[in-house]
Protein backbone atom coordinates (compact mmCIF):
# COMPACT_ATOMS: atom_id res chain seq x y z
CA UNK A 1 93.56 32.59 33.09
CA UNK A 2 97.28 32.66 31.70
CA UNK A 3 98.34 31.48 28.75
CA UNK A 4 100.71 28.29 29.51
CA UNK A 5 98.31 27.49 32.66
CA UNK A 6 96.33 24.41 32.93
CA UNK A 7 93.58 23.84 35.34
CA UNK A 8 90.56 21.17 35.53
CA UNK A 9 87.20 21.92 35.57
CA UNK A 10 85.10 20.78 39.15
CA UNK A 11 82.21 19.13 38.77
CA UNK A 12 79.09 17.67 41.27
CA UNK A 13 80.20 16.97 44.80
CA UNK A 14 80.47 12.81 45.57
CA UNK A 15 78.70 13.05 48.74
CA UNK A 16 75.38 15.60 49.62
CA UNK A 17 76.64 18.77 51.00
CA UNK A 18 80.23 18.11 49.54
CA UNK A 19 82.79 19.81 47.52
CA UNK A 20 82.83 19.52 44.10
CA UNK A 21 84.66 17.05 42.54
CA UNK A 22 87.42 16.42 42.49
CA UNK A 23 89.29 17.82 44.80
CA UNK A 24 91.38 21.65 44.51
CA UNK A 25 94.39 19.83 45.42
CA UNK A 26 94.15 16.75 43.48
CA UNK A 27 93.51 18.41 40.22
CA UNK A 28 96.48 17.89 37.72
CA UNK A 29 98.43 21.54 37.05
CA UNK A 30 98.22 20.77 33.09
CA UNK A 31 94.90 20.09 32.71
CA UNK A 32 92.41 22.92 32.62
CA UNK A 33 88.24 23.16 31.12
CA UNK A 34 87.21 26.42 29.58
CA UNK A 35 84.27 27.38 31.58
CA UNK A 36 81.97 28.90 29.10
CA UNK A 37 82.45 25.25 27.39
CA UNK A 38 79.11 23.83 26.29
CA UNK A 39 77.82 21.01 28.19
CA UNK A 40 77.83 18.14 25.41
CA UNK A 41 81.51 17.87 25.45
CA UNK A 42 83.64 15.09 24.52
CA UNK A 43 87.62 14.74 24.57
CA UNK A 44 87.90 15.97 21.65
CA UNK A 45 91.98 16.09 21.45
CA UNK A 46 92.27 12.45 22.51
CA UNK A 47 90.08 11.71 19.35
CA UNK A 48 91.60 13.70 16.94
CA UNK A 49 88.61 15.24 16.04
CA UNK A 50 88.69 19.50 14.73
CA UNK A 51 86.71 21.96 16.84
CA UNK A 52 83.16 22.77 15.91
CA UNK A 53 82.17 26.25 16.94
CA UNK A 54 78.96 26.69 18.25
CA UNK A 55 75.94 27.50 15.95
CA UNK A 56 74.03 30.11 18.41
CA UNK A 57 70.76 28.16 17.77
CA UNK A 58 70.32 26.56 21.08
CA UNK A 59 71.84 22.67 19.69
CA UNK A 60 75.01 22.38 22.53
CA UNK A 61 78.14 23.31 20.58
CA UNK A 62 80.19 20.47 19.22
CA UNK A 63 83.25 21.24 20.77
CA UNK A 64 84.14 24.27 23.75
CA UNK A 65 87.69 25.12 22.12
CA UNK A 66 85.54 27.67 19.95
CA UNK A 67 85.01 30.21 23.02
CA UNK A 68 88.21 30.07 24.21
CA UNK A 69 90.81 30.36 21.21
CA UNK A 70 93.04 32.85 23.36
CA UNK A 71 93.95 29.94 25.17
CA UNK A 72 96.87 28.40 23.39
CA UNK A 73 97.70 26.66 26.60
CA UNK A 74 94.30 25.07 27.39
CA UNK A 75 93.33 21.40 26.25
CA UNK A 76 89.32 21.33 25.88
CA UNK A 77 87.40 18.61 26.93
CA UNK A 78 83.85 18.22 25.50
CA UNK A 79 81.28 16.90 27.97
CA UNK A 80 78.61 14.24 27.51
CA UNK A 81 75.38 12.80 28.91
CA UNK A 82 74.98 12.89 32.65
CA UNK A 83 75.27 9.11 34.25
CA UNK A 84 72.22 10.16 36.34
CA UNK A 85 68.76 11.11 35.70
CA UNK A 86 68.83 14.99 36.35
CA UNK A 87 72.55 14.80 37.11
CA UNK A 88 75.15 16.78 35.60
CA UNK A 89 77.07 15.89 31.79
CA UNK A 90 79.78 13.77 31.98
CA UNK A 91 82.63 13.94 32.97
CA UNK A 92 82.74 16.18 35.88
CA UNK A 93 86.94 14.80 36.39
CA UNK A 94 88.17 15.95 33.59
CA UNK A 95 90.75 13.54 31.18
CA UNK A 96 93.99 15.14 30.26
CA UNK A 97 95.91 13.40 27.25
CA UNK A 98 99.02 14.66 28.03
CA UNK A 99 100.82 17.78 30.22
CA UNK A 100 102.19 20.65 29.42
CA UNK A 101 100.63 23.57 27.04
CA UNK A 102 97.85 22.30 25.39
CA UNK A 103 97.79 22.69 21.49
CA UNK A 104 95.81 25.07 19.59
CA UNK A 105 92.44 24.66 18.02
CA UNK A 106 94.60 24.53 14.53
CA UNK A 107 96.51 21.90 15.30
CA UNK A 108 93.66 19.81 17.06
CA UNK A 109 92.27 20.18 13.21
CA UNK A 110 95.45 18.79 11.31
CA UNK A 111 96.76 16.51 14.26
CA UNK A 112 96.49 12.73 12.95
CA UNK A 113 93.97 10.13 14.26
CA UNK A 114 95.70 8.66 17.36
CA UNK A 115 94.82 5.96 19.23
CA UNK A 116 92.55 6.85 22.40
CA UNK A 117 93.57 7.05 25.75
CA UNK A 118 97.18 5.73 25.20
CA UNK A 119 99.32 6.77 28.09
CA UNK A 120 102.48 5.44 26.81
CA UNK A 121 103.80 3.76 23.88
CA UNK A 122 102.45 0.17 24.04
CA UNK A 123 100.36 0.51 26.95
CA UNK A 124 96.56 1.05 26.05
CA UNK A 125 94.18 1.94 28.60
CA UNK A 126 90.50 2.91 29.14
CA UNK A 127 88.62 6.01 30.45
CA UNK A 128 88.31 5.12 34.49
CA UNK A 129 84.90 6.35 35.71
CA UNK A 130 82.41 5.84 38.97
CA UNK A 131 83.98 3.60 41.73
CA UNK A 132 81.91 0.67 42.05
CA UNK A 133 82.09 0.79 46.13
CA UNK A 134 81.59 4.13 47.73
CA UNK A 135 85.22 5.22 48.91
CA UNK A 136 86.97 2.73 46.38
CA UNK A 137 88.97 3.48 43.29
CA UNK A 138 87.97 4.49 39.83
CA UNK A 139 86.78 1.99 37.57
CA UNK A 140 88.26 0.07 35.75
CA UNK A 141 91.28 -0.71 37.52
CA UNK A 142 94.20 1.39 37.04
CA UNK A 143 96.23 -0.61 33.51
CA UNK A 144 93.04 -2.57 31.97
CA UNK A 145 93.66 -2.71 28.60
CA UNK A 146 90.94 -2.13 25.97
CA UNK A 147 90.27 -3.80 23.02
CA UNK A 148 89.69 -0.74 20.68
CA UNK A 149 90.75 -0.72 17.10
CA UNK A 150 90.16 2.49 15.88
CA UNK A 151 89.31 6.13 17.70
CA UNK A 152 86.04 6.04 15.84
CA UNK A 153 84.98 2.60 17.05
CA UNK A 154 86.72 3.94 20.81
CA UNK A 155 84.53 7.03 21.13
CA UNK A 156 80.94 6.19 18.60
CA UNK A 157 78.90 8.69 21.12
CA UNK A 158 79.27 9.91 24.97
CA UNK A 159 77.35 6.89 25.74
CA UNK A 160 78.66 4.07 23.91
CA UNK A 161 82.23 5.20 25.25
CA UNK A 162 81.64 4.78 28.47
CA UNK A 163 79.77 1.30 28.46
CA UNK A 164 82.89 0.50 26.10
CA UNK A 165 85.17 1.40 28.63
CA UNK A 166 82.68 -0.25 31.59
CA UNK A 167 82.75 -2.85 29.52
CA UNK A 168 86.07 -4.14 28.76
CA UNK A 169 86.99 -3.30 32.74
CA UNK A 170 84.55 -5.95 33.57
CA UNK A 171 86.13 -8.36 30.84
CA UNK A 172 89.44 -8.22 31.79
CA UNK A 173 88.93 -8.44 35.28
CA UNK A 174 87.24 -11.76 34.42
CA UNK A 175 89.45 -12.77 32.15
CA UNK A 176 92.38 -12.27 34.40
CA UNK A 177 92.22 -15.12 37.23
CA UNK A 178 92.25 -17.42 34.06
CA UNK A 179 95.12 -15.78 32.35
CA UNK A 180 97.48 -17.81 33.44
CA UNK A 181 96.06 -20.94 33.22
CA UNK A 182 96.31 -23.02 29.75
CA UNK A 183 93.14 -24.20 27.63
CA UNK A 184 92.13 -27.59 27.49
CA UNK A 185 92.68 -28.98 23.88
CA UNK A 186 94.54 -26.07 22.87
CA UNK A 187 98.34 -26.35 22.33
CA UNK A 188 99.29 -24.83 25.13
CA UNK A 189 98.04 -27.20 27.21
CA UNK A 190 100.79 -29.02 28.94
CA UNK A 191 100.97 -32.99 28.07
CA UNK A 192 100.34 -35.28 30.94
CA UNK A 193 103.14 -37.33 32.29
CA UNK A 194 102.32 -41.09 31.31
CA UNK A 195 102.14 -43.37 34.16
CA UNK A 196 105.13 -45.57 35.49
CA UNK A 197 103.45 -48.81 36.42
CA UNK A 198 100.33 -50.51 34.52
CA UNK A 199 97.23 -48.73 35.73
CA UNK A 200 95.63 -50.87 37.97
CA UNK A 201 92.42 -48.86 39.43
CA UNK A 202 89.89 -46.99 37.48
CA UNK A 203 87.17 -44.82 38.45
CA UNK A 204 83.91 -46.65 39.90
CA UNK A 205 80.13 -45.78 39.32
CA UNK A 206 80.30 -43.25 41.69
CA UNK A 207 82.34 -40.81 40.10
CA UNK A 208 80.24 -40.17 37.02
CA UNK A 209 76.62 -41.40 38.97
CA UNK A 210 74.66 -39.90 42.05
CA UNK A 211 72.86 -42.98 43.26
CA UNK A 212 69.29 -42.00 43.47
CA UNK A 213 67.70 -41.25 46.35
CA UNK A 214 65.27 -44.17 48.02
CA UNK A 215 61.25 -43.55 47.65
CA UNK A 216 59.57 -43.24 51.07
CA UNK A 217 57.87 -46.90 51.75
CA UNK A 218 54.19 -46.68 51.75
CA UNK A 219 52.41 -46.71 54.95
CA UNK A 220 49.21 -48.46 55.63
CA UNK A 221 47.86 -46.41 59.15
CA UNK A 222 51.44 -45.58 61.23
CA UNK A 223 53.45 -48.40 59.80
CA UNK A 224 54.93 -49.95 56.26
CA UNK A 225 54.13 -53.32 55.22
CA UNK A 226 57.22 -54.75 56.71
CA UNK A 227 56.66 -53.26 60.06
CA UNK A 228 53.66 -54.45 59.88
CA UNK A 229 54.28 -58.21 58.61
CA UNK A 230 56.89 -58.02 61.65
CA UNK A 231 54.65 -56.48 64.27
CA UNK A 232 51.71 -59.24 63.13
CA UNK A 233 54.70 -62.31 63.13
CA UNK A 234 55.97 -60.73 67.07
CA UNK A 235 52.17 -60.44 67.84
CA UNK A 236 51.36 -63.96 66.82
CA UNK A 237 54.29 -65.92 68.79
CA UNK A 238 52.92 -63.93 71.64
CA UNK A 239 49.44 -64.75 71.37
CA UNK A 240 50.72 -68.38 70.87
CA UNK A 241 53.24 -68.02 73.90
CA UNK A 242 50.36 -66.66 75.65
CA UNK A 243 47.54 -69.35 74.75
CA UNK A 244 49.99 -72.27 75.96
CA UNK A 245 50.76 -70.36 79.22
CA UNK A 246 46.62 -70.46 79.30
CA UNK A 247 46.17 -73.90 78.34
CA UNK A 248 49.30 -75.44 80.88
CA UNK A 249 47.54 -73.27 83.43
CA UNK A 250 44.13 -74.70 83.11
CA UNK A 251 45.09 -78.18 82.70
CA UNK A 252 46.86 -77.65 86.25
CA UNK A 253 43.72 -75.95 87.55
CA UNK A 254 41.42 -78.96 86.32
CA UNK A 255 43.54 -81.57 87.80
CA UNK A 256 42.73 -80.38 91.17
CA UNK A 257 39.94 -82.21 93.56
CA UNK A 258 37.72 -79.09 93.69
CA UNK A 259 37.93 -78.67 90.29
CA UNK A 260 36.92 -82.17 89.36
CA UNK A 261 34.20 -82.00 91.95
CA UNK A 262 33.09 -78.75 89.95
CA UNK A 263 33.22 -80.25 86.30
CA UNK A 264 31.12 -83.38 88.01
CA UNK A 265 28.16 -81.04 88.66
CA UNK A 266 28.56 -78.80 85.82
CA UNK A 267 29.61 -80.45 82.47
CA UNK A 268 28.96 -77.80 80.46
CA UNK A 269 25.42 -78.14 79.45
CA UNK A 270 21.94 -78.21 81.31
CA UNK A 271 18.46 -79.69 80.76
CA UNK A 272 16.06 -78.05 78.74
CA UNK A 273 12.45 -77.44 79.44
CA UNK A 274 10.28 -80.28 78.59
CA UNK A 275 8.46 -80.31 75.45
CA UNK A 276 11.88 -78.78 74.05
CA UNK A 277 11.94 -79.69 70.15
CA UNK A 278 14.36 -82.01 69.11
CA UNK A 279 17.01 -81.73 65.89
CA UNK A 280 17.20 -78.49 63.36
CA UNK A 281 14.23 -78.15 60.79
CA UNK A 282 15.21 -77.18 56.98
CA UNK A 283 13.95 -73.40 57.43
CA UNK A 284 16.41 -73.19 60.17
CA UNK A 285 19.23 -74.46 58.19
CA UNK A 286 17.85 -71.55 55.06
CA UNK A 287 17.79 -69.16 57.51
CA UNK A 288 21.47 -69.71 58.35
CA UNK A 289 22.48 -69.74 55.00
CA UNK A 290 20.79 -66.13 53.98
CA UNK A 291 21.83 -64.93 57.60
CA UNK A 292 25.39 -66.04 56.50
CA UNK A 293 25.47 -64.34 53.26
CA UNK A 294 23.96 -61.20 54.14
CA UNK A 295 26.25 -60.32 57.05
CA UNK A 296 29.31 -61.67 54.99
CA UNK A 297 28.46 -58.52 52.66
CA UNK A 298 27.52 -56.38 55.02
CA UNK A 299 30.70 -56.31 56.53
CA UNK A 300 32.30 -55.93 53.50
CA UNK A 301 30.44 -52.72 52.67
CA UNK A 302 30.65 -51.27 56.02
CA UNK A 303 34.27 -51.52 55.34
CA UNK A 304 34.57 -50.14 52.09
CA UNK A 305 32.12 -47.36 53.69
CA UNK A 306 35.02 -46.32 56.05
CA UNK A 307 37.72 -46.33 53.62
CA UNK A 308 36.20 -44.61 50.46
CA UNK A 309 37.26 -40.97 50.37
CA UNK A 310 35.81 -40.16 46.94
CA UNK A 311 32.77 -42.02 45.90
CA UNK A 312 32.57 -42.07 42.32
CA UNK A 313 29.18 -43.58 41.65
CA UNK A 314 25.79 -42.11 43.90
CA UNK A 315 22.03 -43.43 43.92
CA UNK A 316 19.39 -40.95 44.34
CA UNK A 317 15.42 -42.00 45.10
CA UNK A 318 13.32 -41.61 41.87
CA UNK A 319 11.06 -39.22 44.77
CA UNK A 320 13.84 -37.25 46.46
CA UNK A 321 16.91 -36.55 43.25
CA UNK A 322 18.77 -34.91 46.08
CA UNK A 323 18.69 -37.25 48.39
CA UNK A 324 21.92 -38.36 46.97
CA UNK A 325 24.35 -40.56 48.42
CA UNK A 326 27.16 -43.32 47.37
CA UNK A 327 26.17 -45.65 45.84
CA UNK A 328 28.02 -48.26 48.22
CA UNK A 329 26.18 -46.54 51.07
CA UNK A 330 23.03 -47.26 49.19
CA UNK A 331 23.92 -51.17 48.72
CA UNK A 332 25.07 -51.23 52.60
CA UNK A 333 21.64 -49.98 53.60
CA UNK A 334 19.96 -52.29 50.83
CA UNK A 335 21.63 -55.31 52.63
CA UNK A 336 20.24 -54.38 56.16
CA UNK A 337 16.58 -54.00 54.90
CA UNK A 338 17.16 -57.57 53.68
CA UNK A 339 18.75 -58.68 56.76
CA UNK A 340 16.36 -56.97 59.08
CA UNK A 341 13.43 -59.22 56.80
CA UNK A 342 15.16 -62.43 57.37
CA UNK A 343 16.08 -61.63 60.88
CA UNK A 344 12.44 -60.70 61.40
CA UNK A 345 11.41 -64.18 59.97
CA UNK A 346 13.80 -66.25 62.14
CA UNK A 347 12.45 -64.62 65.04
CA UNK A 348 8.82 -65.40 64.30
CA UNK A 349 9.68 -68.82 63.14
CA UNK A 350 11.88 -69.34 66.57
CA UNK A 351 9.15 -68.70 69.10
CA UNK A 352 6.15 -70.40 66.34
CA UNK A 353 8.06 -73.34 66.43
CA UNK A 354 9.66 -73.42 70.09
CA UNK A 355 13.32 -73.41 69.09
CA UNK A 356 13.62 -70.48 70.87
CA UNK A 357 14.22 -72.56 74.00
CA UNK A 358 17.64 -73.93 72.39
CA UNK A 359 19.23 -70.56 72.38
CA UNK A 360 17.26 -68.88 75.15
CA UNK A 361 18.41 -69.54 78.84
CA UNK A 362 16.03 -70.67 80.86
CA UNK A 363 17.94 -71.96 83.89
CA UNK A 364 20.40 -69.43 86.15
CA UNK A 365 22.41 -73.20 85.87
CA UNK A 366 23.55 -71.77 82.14
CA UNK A 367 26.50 -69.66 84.28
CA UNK A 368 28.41 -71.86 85.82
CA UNK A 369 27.75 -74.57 82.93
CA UNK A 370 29.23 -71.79 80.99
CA UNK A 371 32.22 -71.23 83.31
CA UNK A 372 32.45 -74.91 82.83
CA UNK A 373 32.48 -74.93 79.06
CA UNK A 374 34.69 -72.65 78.88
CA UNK A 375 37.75 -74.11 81.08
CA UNK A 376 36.89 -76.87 79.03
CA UNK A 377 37.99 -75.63 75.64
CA UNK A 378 40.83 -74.07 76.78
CA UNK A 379 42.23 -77.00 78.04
CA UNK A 380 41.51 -78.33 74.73
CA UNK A 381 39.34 -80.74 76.08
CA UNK A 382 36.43 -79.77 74.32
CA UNK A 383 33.07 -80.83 75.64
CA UNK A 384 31.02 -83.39 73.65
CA UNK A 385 27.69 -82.34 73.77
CA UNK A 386 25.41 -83.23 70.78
CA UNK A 387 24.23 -79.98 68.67
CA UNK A 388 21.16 -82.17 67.12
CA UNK A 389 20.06 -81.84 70.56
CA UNK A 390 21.00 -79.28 72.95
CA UNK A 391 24.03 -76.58 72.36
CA UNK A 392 26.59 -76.50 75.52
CA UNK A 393 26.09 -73.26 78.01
CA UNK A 394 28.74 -71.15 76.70
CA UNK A 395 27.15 -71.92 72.65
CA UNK A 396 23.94 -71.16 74.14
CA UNK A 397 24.74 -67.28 75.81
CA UNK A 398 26.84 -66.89 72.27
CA UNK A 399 24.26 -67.36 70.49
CA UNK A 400 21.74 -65.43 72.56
CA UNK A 401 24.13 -62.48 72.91
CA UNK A 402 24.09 -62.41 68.76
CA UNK A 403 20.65 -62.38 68.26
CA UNK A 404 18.93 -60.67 70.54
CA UNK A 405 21.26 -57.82 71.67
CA UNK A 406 24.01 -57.43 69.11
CA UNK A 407 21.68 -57.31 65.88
CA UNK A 408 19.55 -54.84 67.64
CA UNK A 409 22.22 -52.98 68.07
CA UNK A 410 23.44 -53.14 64.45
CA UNK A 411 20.07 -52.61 63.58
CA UNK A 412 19.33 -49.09 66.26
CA UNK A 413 22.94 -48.09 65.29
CA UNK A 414 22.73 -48.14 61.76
CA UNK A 415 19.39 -47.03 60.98
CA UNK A 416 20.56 -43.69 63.09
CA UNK A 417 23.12 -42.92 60.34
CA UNK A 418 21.09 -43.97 57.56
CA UNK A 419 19.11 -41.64 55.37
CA UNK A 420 16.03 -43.10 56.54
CA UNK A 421 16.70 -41.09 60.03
CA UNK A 422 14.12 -38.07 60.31
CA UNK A 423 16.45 -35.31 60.08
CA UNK A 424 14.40 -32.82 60.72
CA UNK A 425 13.10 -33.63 63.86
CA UNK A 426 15.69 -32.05 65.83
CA UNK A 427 14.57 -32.86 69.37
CA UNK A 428 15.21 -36.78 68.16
CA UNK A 429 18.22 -36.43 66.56
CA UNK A 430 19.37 -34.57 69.57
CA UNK A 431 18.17 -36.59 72.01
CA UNK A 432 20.22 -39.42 70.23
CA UNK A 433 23.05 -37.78 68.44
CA UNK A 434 24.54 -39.74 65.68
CA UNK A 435 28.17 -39.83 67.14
CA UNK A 436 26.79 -41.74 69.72
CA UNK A 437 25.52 -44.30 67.07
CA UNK A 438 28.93 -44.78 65.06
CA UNK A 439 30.69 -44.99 68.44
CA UNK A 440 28.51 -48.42 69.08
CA UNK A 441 28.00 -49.18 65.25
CA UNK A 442 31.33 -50.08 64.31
CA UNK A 443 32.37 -52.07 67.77
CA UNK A 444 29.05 -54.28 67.12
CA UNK A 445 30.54 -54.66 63.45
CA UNK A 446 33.73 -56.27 65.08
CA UNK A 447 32.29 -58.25 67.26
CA UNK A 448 29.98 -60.19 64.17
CA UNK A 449 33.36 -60.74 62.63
CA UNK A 450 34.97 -62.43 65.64
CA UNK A 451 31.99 -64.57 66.23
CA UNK A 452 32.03 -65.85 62.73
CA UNK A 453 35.45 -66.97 63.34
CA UNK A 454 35.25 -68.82 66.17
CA UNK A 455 31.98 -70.30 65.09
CA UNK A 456 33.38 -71.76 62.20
CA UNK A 457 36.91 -72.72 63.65
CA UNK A 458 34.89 -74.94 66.48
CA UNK A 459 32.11 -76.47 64.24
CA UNK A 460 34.90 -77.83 61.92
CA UNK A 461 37.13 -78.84 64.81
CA UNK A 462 34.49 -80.68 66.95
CA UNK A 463 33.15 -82.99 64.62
CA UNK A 464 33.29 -81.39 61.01
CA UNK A 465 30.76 -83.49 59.08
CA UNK A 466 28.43 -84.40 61.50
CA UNK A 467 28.43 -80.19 62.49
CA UNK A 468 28.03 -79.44 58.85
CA UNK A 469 24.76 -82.13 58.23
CA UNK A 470 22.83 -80.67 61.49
CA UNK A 471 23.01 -77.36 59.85
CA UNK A 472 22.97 -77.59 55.99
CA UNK A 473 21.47 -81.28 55.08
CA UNK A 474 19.12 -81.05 58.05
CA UNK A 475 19.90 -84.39 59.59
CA UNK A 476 21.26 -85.59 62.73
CA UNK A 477 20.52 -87.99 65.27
CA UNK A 478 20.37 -88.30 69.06
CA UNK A 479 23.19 -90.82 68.67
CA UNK A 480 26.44 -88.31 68.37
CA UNK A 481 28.38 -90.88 65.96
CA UNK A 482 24.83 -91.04 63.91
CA UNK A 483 25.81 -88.95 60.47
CA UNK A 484 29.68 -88.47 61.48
CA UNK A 485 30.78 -90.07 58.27
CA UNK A 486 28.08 -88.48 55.83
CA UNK A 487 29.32 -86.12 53.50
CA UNK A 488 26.47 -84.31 52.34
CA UNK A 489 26.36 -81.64 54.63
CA UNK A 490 29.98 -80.59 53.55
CA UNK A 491 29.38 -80.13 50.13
CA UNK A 492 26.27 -78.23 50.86
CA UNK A 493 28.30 -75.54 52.63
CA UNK A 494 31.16 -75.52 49.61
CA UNK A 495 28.48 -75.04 47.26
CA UNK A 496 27.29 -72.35 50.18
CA UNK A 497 30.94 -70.43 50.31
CA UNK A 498 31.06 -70.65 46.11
CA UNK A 499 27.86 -68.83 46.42
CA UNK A 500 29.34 -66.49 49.13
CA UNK A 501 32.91 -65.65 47.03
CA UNK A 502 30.86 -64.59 43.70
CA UNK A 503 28.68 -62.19 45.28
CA UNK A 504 31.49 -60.65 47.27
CA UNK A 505 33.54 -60.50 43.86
CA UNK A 506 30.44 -59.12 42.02
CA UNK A 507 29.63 -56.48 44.76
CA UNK A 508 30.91 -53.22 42.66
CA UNK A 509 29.56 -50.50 40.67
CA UNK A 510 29.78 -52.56 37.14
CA UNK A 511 27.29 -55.16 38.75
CA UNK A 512 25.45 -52.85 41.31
CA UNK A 513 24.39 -50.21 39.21
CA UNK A 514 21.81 -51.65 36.88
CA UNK A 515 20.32 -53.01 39.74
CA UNK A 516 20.03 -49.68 41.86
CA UNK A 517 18.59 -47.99 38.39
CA UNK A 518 15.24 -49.98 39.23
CA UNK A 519 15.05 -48.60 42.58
CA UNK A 520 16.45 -44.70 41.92
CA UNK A 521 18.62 -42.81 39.91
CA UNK A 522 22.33 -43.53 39.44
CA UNK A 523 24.80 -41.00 38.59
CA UNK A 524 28.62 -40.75 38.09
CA UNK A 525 30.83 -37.72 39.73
C-alpha cells in the first residue's frame, strides 16, 4: 500500500453468504487496518496509548502498528473480543479518529491523553456498534453523548468499552423524552398559577380510593337467601290466593241440592264393627309419645345424613373395626332399631286389644265418607266427630296409610342402605338394587314430615284441650264437650315437646359418643 493512503479493514459479512463488512464503497478513503495486525486490537490512537510490539510467544500483540512502521500514513486499530461465540474480534468496521495521513508509531507514543471518540470540539460521542433491528442504523444513535471522564475509565478493556458505550446509548435514549420536562420539587419546576376565585370543589373519595369490589352472595341450592325469602313470600300469597279460590269454590259446590243430599248420607264418618272398644288406653297414649320422639329424630338425622360431606366422627362394631361408618349414620340406624321395637309393640298391642278396628277400614263406606270429610275441611267447616270414639273417614285412611304402608316402607327402604344389608349376596342386592331404595326412602321421609304437620295443625284447631286429654291424660268421654275445659292433657304434651327440644339439641357427637363407645368403637378423622 502507499504511503499517504488510507484504507479500512473488512470484516465478517452481516448476512450468510454476504460480503464482508462493510461495504468497498462505503469504506472511508483515510482510514486503513494493517493486515498482518494481531487480532486483540484496540484503537489505540484514540486512547493515546504507545504501540506494543509483539512478543513472538503466541500472547496476541498489544498493538498492530509494530508490523507495519513503513506506514507513516496508516492509523492502526487494535481489535478486541468477538461479540459472538466463535465469531470474529471486534471491530470488523473499523473507527477512524480523524482523516488524512495517519501519525507515526512515535508520535502515537508522545501524543497527549485525549479524550475518546471526540469528533469535534465540544461534541462527545460514543463508539456506534450492532444495529439493534436487522437493516437499522448503528447503535447508539448517531450524537449520544457519553458520560466518560477520562480515556482510561472510556476504554478499561475491549469489553467494558463496548457495554460502556451500549450503555450510555440506552441511557440517553431514556433520558431524552424527559429532557425537556422539569422535576417536581426541583427549582426548575415552574410555580402554579394561584386560583382567581375561592376554590369551591375538591377531590371526592374516588380519586384517591377504588371502591372494593362486592363478595358473591352465598347460595343455598340455585338461589341466595333473598331470592329465596322472596320466592318463599311470592310462593306463600299464592298458596294463600290459591286455598281461598279452593275454599269459595267448595262452599259454592256444598250449597248445591245434590251436594247437601250427599253430605246427608255421608257425614264423614261410619259405624264401626260391634264390640269396637271405646276411648284410648294409657299404653296407647305411651306409644304415641315414643312414636313421636323417635321419628322427630329420625328425621333430623336423615337430614343431617344428606347434607354431611365430611364426617368427622365414625363408630365401628367392637366385632367388625372396619365396618366403619359415621357416626351420625350409626345414631340414624340406632333410632330405627328403636322405632322398629316400639312399632312392633303397637302393632301387637293394636290387634291384642282390638283397637285395630279404629284405624283399620272395615266398610268400602270409608270412601265416600272420606270424600265427604274432606270437602268438609276445606270449606272450613270441619266435621265434629268425637276422637274418644271413632276418628272421621279421611283420619281413619291417614292413619292407616302411616302405619301399615309408609313405615314399612321406611323400614324395607332403609334397612337396604344400612350396613346390616348382606352385601355379599350379590343375587339379593341385585335383585333389589339400593338406588331403587333411596329413590323411595327419602319420598317416604317427606311424607312423615307433612303428616306431622297437619296432624298437629287439626288436633289443636278442632278442639285443642279436649284433643290433647284423649291422647296424653288418657281421658275422654262419649259426651264431645266432656273434658273440653281440662287442662291436663296440654301440659302433658309441653312437658312432651321440652322433652322433644333437648334431645334434638343434645343429638351431636359431644353427647353421642360416649354412648356409641358401649356399643363399638369411636374414632375421630
Amino acid at each position: 500500500m502507499a504511503n499517504g493512503g488510507s484504507s479500512m479493514r473488512r470484516g465478517l459479512p452481516r448476512v450468510a453468504g454476504g460480503e464482508p463488512w462493510p461495504p468497498a464503497a462505503s469504506a472511508p478513503a483515510e482510514a486503513v487496518v494493517d493486515a498482518s495486525a494481531p487480532a486483540a486490537a484496540v484503537v489505540e490512537a484514540a486512547a493515546g496509548r504507545p504501540a506494543e510490539p509483539s512478543t513472538g510467544s503466541g500472547e496476541p500483540p498489544a498493538l498492530a502498528t509494530a508490523s507495519a512502521p513503513e506506514h507513516s500514513g496508516t492509523t492502526v486499530v487494535r481489535r478486541g473480543l468477538p461479540r459472538v461465540a466463535g465469531g470474529e474480534p471486534w471491530p470488523s468496521a473499523v473507527v477512524v479518529a480523524a482523516a488524512g495521513p495517519g501519525p507515526t508509531p512515535a508520535e502515537v507514543a508522545s501524543a497527549p491523553p485525549a479524550p475518546p471518540l471526540a469528533a469535534a470540539d465540544g461534541d462527545t460521542s460514543v463508539r456506534r456498534g450492532l444495529p439493534r433491528i436487522v437493516g437499522g442504523d448503528a447503535w447508539p444513535p448517531a450524537g449520544t453523548a457519553a458520560a466518560v471522564s477520562s480515556p482510561a475509565a472510556a476504554v478499561s478493556s475491549p469489553v467494558a468499552a463496548d457495554a460502556a458505550a451500549d450503555g450510555a446509548g440506552t441511557a440517553a435514549e431514556e433520558a431524552a423524552p424527559a429532557a425537556d420536562l422539569p422535576l417536581i420539587g426541583t427549582a426548575t419546576e415552574a410555580p402554579r398559577a394561584p386560583l382567581s376565585v375561592p376554590q369551591t370543589a375538591w377531590a371526592g373519595r374516588a380519586a384517591s380510593r377504588r371502591p372494593q369490589p362486592k363478595p358473591e352472595p352465598q347460595r343455598i341450592g340455585p338461589f341466595t337467601k333473598t331470592q329465596w325469602a322472596g320466592a318463599v313470600v311470592v310462593g306463600g300469597i299464592g298458596l294463600l290466593f290459591a286455598a281461598g279460590m279452593a275454599v269459595l269454590a267448595v262452599r259454592f259446590l256444598l250449597s248445591l241440592d245434590g251436594m247437601r243430599d250427599f253430605l246427608a248420607t255421608y257425614p264423614g264418618e261410619y259405624h264401626l264393627p260391634a264390640g269396637a272398644p271405646v276411648g284410648i288406653p294409657a299404653w296407647l297414649g305411651w306409644q304415641h309419645f315414643f312414636n313421636v320422639f323417635l321419628m322427630v329424630l329420625i328425621i333430623r338425622s336423615g337430614l343431617t345424613i344428606r347434607r354431611e360431606k365430611r364426617p368427622s366422627v365414625f363408630w365401628a362394631p367392637k366385632n367388625n373395626p372396619k365396618g366403619k361408618t359415621s357416626l351420625t349414620i350409626w345414631f340414624h340406624q340406632a333410632l330405627d332399631i328403636l322405632w322398629l321395637i316400639n312399632g312392633a309393640v303397637f302393632i301387637v298391642l293394636l290387634f291384642v286389644t282390638g283397637q285395630w278396628m279404629r284405624i283399620v277400614p272395615t266398610s268400602w263406606e270409608v270412601v265416600p265418607n272420606a270424600l265427604s270429610a274432606a270437602l268438609q275441611y276445606v270449606s272450613l267447616d270441619w266435621p265434629t266427630e268425637n276422637g274418644w270414639v271413632n276418628y272421621n273417614a279421611l283420619q281413619q285412611l291417614a292413619y292407616f296409610s302411616t302405619v301399615f304402608i309408609a313405615a314399612p316402607l321406611a323400614a324395607i327402604t332403609g334397612f337396604r342402605m344400612s350396613g346390616m344389608w348382606p352385601k355379599k349376596n350379590l343375587k339379593l342386592s341385585a335383585a333389589y338394587p339400593i338406588e331403587w331404595a333411596r329413590k323411595v326412602h327419602f319420598p317416604v321421609m317427606l311424607f312423615f314430615v307433612v303428616f306431622i304437620v297437619i296432624h298437629v295443625v287439626l288436633v289443636l284447631a278442632t278442639g285443642a284441650l279436649r284433643n290433647l286429654n284423649h291422647m296424653y291424660a288418657a281421658q275422654g268421654s262419649v259426651d264431645p264437650t266432656a273434658y273440653a275445659d281440662n287442662w291436663t292433657g296440654f301440659w302433658l304434651f309441653v312437658v312432651s315437646l321440652v322433652v322433644i327440644a333437648a334431645a334434638w339439641v343434645a343429638a351431636r357427637p359431644l353427647v353421642l359418643a360416649p354412648i356409641a363407645r358401649l356399643f363399638g368403637t369411636v374414632s375421630g378423622r
